[in-house]
N, C-alpha and C. Protein backbone atom coordinates (compact mmCIF):
# COMPACT_ATOMS: atom_id res chain seq x y z
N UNK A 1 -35.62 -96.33 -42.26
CA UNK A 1 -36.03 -94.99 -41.92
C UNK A 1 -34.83 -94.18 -41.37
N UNK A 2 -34.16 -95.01 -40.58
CA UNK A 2 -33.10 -94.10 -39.78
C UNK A 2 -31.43 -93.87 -40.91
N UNK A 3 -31.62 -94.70 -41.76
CA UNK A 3 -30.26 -94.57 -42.98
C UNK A 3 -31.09 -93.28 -44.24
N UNK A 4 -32.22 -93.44 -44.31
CA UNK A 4 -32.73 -92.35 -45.13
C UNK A 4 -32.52 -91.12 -44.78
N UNK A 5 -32.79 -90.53 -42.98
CA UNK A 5 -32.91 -89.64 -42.26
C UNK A 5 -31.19 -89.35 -42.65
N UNK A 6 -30.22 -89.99 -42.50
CA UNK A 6 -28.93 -89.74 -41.90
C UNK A 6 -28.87 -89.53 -43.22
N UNK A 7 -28.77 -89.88 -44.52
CA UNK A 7 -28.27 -89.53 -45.87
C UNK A 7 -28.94 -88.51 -46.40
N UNK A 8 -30.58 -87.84 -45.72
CA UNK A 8 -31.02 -87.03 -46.36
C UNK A 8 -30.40 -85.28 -45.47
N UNK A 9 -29.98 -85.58 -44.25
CA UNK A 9 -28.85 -85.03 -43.43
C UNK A 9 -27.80 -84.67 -44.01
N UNK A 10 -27.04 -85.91 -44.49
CA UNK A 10 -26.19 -86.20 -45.04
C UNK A 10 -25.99 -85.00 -46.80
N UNK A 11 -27.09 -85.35 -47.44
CA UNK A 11 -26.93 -84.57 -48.62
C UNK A 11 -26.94 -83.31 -48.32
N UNK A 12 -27.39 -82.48 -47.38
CA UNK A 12 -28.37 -81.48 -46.88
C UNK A 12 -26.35 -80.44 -46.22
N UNK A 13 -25.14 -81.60 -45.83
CA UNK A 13 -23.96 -81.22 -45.69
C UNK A 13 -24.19 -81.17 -43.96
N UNK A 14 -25.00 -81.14 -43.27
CA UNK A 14 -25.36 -81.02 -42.09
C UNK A 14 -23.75 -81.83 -40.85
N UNK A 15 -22.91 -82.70 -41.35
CA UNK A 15 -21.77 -83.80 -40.87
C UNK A 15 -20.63 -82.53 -41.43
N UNK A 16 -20.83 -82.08 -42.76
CA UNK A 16 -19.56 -81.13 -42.93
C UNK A 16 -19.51 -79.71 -42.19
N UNK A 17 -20.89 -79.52 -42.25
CA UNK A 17 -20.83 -78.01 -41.29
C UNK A 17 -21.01 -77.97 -39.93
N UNK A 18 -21.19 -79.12 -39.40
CA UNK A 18 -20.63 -79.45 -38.08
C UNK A 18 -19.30 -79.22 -37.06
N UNK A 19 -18.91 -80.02 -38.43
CA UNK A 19 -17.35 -80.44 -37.71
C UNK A 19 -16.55 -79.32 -37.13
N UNK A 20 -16.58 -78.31 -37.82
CA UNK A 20 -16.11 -76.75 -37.57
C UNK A 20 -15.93 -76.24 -36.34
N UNK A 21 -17.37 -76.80 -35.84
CA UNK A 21 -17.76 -76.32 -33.84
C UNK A 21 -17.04 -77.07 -33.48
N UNK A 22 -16.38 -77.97 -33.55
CA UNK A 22 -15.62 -79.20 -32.21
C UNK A 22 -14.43 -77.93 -31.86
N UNK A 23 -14.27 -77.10 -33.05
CA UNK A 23 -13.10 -76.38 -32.29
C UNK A 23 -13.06 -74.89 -31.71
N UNK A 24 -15.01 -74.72 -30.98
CA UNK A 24 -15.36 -73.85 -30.09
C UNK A 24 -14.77 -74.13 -28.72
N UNK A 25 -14.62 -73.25 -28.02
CA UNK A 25 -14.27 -73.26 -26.71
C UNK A 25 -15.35 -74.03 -25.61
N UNK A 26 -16.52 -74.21 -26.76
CA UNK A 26 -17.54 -74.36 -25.55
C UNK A 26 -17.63 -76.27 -25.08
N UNK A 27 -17.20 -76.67 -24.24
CA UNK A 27 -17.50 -78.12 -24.18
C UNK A 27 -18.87 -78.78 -24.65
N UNK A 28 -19.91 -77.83 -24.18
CA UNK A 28 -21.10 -78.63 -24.43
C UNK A 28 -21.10 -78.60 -25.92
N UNK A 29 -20.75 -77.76 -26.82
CA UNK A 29 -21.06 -77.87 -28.17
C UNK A 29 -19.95 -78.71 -29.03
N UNK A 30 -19.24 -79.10 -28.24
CA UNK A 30 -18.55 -80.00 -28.60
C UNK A 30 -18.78 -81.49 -28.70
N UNK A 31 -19.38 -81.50 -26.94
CA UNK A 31 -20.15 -83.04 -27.10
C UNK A 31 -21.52 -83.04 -28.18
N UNK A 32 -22.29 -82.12 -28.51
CA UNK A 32 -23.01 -82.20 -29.28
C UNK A 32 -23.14 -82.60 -30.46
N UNK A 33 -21.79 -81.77 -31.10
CA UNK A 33 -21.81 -82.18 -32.27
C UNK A 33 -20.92 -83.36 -32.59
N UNK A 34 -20.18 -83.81 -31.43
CA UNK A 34 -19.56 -85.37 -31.58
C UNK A 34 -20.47 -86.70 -31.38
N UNK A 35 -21.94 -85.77 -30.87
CA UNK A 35 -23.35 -87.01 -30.50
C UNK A 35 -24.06 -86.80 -31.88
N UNK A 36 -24.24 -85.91 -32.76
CA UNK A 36 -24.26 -85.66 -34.05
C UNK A 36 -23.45 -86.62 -34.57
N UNK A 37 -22.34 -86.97 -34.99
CA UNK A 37 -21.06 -87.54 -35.38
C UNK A 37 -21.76 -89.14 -35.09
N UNK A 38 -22.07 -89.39 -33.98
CA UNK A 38 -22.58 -90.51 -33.70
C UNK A 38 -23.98 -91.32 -34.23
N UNK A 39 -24.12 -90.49 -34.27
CA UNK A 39 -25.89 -90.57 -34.69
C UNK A 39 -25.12 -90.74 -36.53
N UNK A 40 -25.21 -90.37 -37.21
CA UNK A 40 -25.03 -90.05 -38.19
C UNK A 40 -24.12 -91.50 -38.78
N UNK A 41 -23.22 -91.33 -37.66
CA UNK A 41 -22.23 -92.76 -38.22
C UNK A 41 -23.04 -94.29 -37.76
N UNK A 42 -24.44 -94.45 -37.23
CA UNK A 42 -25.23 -95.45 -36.54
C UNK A 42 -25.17 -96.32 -37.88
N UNK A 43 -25.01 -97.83 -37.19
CA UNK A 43 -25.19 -98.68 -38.35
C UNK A 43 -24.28 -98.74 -39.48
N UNK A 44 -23.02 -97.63 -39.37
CA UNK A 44 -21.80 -97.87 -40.02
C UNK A 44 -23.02 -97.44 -41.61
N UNK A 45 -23.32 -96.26 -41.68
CA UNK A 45 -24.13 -95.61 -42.67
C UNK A 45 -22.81 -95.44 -43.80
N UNK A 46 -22.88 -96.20 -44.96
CA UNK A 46 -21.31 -96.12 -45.96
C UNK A 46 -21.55 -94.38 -46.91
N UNK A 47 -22.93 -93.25 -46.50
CA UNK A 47 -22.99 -92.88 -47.85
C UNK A 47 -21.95 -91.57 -47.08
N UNK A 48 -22.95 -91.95 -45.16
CA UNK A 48 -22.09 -90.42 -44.22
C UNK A 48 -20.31 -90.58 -44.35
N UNK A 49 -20.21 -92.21 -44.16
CA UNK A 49 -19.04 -92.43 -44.16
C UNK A 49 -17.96 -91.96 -45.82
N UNK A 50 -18.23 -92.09 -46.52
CA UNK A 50 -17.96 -91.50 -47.75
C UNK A 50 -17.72 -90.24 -47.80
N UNK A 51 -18.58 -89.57 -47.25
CA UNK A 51 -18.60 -88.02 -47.41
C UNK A 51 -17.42 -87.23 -46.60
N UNK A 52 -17.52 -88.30 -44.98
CA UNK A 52 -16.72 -87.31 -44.26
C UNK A 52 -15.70 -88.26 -45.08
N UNK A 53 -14.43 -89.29 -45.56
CA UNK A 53 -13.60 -89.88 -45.79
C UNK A 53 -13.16 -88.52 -47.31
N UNK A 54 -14.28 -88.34 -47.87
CA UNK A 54 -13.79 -87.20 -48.36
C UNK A 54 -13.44 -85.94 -48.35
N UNK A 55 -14.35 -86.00 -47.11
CA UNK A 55 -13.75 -84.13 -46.36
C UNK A 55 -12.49 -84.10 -45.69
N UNK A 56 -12.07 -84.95 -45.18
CA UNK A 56 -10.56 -85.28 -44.92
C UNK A 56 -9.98 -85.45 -45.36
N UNK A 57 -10.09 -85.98 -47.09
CA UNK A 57 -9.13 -86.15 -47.67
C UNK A 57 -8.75 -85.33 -48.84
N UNK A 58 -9.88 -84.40 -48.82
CA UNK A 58 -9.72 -83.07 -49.39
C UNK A 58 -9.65 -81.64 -48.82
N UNK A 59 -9.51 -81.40 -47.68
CA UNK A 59 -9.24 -80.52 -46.79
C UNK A 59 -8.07 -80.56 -45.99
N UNK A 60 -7.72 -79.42 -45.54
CA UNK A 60 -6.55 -79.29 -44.73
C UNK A 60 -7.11 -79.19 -43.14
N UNK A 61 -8.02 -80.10 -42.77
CA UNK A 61 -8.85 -79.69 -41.67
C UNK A 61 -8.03 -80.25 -40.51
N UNK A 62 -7.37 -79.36 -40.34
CA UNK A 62 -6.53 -80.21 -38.63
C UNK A 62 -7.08 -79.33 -37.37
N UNK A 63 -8.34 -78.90 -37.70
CA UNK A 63 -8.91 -78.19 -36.20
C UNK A 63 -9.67 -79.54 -35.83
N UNK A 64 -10.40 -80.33 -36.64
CA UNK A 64 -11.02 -81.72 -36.31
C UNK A 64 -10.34 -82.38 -35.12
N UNK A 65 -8.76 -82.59 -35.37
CA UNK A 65 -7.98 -83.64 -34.82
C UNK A 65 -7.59 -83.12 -33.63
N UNK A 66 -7.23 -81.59 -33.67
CA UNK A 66 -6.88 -81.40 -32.56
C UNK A 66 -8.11 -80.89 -31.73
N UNK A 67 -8.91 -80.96 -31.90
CA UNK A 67 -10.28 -80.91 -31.42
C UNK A 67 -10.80 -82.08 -30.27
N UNK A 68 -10.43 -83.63 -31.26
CA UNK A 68 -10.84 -84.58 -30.71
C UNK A 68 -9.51 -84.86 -29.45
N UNK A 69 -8.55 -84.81 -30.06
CA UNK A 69 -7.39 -85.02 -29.14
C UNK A 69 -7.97 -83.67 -27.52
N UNK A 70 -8.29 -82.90 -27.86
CA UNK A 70 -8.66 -81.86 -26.48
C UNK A 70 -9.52 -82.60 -25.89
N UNK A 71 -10.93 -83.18 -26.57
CA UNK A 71 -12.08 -83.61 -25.74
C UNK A 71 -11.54 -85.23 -25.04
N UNK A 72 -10.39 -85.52 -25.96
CA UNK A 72 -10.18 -86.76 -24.88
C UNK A 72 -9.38 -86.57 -23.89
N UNK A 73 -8.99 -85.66 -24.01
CA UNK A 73 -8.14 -84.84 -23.24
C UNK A 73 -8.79 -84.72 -21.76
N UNK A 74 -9.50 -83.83 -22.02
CA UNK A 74 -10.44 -83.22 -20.88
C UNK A 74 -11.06 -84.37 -20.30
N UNK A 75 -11.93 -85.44 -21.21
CA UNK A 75 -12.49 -86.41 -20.74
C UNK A 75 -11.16 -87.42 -19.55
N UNK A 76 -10.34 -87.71 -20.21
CA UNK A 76 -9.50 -88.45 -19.18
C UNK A 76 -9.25 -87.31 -17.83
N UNK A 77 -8.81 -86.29 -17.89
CA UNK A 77 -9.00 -85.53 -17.11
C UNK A 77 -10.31 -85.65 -15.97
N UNK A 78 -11.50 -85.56 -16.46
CA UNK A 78 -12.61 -85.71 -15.68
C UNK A 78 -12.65 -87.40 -15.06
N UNK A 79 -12.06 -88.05 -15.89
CA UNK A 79 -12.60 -89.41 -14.91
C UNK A 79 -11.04 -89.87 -13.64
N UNK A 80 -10.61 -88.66 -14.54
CA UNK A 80 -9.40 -89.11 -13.09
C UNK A 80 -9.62 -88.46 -11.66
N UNK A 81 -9.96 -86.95 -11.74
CA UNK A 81 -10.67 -86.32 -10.91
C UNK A 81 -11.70 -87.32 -9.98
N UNK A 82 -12.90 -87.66 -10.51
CA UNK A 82 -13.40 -88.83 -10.15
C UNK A 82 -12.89 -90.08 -9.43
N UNK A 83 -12.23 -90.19 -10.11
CA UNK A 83 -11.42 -91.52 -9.08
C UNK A 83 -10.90 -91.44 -7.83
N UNK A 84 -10.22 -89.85 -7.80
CA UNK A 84 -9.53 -89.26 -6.40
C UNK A 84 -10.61 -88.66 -5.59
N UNK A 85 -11.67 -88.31 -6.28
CA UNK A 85 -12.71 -87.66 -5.54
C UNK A 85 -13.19 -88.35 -3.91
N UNK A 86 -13.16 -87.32 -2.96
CA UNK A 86 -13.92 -88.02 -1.60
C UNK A 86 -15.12 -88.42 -1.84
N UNK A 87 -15.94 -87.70 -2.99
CA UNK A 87 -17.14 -88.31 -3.22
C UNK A 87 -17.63 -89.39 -4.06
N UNK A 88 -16.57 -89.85 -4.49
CA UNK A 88 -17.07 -91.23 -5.00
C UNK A 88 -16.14 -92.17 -5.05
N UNK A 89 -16.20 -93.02 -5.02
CA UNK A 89 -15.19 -94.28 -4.61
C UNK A 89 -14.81 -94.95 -6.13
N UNK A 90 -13.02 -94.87 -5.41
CA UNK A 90 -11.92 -95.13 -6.47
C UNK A 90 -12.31 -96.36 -7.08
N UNK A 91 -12.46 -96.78 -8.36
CA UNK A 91 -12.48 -98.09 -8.85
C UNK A 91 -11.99 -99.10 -9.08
């Protein structure tokens, strides 16, 4: 049920017209559509995996990369904050 859902997603382009937002300003729509990304890739799905292996390899899409490189960005950022924080104890 859940590989039908993701390929009928999948045909529908829903993984290609995604990807676009990772390189909004907005964080939350970023994690969204990288929990999209997730969902979609569940169970190592070969038809999502195909599709995006081809959108990368037929596009000049380097807002993707530097997209992901920002959110890990920010993310290491936030858990370091955290660590120094008075309010929660360093790990």
């Amino acid at each position: 049920m859940i590989k039908q859902l993701q390929d009928d997603l999948n045909e529908l382009g829903t993984v290609i017209e995604a990807l676009p937002h990772l390189g909004r300003p907005s964080d939350r729509i970023a994690k969204e559509v990288l929990s999209l990304m997730c969902i979609m890739l569940f169970n190592a799905n070969a038809v999502v995996q195909s599709s995006l292996l081809n959108f990368f390899l037929h596009t000049c899409e380097e807002n993707f990369f530097a997209a992901i490189r920002n959110q890990m960005h920010l993310s290491a950022l936030a858990i370091k904050e955290r660590s120094v924080s008075p309010y929660h104890p360093a790990w």
